[in-house]
Protein backbone atom coordinates (compact mmCIF):
# COMPACT_ATOMS: atom_id res chain seq x y z
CA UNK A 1 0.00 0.00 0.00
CA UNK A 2 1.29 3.50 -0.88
CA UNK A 3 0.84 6.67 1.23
CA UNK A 4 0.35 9.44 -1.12
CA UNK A 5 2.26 12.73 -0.83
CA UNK A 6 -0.46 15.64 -0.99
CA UNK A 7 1.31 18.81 0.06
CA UNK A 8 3.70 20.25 -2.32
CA UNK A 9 6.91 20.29 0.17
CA UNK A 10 6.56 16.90 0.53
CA UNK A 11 6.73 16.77 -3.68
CA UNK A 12 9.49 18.78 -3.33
CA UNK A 13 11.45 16.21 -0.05
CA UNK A 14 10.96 13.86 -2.64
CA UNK A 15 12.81 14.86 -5.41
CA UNK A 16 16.07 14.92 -2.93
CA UNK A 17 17.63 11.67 -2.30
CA UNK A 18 20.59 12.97 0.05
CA UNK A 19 20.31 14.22 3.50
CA UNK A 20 23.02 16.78 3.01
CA UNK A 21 21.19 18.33 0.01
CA UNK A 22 17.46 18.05 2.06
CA UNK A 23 18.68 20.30 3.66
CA UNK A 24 20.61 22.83 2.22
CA UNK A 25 17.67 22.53 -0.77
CA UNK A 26 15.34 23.47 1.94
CA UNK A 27 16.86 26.41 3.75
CA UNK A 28 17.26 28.06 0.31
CA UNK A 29 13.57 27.49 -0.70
CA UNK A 30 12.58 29.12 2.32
CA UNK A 31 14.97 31.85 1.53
CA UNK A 32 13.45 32.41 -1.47
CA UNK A 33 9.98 32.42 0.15
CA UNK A 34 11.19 34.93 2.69
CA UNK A 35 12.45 37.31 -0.43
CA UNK A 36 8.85 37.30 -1.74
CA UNK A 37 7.36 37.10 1.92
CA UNK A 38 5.02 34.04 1.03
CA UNK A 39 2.85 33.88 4.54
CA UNK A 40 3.22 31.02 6.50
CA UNK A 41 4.81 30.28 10.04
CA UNK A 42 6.50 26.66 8.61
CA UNK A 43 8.17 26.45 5.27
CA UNK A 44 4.90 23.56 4.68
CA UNK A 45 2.65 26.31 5.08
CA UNK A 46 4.64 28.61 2.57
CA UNK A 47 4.84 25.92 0.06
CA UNK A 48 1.20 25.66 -0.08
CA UNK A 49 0.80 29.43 -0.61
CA UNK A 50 3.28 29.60 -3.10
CA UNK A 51 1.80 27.12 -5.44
CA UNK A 52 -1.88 28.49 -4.70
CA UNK A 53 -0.41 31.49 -5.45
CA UNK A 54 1.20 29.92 -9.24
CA UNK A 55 -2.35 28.41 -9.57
CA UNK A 56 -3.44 32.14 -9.81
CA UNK A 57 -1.11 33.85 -11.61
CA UNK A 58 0.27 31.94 -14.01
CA UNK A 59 3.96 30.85 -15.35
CA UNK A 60 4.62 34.29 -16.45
CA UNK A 61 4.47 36.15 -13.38
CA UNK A 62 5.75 33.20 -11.71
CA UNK A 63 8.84 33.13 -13.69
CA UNK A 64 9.06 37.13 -13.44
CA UNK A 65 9.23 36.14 -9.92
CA UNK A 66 12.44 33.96 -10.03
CA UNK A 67 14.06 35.80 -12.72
CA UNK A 68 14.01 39.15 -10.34
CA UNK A 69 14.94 36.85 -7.67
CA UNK A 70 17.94 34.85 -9.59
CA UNK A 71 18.54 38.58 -10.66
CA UNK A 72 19.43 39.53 -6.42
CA UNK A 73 21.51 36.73 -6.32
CA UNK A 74 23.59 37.57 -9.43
CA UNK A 75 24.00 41.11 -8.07
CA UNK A 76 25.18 39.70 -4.82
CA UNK A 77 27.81 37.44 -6.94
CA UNK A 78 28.76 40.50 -8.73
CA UNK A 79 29.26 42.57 -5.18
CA UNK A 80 31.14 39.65 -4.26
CA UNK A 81 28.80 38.74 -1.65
CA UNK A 82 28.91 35.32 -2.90
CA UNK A 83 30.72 33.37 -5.78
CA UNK A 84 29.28 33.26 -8.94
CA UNK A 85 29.11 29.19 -9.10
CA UNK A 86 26.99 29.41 -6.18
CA UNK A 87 24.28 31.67 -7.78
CA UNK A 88 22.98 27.83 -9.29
CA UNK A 89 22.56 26.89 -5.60
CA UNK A 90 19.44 29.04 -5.50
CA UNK A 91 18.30 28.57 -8.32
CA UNK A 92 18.33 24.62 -8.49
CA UNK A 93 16.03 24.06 -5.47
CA UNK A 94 13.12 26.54 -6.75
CA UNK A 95 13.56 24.26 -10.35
CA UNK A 96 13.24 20.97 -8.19
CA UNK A 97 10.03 22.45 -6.32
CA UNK A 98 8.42 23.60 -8.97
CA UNK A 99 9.09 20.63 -11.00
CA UNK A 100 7.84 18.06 -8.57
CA UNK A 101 4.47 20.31 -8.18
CA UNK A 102 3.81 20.43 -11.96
CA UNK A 103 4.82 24.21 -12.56
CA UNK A 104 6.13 24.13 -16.10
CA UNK A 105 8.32 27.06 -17.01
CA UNK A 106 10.53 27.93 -19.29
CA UNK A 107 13.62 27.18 -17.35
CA UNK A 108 16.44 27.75 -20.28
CA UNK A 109 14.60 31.56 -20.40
CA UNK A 110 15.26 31.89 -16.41
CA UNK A 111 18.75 30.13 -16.93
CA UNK A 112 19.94 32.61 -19.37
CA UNK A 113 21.01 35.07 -17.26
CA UNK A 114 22.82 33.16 -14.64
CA UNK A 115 26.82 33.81 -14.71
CA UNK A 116 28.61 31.08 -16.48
CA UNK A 117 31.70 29.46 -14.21
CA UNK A 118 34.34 26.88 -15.16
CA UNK A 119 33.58 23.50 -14.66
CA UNK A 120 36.83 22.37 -14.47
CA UNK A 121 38.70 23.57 -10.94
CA UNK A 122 41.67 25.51 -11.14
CA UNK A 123 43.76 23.15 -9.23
CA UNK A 124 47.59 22.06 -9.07
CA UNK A 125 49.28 19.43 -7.71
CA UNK A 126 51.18 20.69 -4.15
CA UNK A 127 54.58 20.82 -4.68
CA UNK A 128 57.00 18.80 -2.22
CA UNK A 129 58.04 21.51 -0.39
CA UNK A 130 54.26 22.48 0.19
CA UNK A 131 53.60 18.91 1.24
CA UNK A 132 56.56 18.59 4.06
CA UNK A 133 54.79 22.19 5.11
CA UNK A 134 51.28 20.46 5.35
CA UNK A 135 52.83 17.23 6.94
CA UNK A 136 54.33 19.24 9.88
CA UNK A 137 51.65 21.70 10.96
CA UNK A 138 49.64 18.94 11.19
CA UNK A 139 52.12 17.27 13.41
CA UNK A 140 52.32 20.13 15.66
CA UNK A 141 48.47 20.16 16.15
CA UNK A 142 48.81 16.89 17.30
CA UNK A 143 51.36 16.02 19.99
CA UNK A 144 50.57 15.37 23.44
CA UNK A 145 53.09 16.01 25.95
């Protein structure tokens, strides 16, 4: 026998398979809620008045909505506030929500304008002299007299 899911944040805890990213996903949906001040005392409650509100309005002002709010969070990247790969971070769990409650919107439209970042890290291998640095403050940290 299957329970079934009824309220849209439980759509939404769905979609998220690891604990780590519940949760993070979660205080950034209710950050997002907060921007627009969606009414509700539990992020449950603000779920449901966000998509009653969608229901309303329509995809258009809905995605009017996350562009001016993807737009704060690019502005904050560009204040260096934050980093410009984690601008996505915001983005990705409004996408998941509105997914898993059957808001279709143009999402390559709202993606458009988010700042492009390298995928691929810029990383070197530590030199050995960097390594005999790492291997002795760590040594240091840990004798017990």
């Amino acid at each position: 026998m299957q329970i079934a899911i009824q309220d849209p944040f439980s759509r939404f805890e769905f979609g998220i398979k690891a604990e780590e990213t519940r949760q993070k996903y979660v205080r950034r949906l209710d950050i997002f809620f907060d921007f627009y001040n969606v009414e509700g005392k539990s992020i449950k409650e603000k779920s449901k008045n966000f998509l009653k509100y969608t229901k309303e309005n329509g995809t258009e002002k809905i995605t009017d909505l996350i562009i001016g709010y993807m737009s704060y969070q690019v502005g904050r990247a560009n204040k260096k506030i934050i980093s410009k790969s984690a601008v996505r971070n915001f983005y990705k769990p409004i996408k998941l929500f509105c997914e898993m409650n059957d808001i279709v919107l143009n999402w390559k439209k709202i993606a458009r304008g988010l700042p492009r970042v390298r995928e691929a890290a810029n990383d070197r291998a530590p030199t050995l002299e960097e390594m005999q640095k790492l291997v002795v403050s760590t040594q240091k940290k840990y004798i017990v007299i």
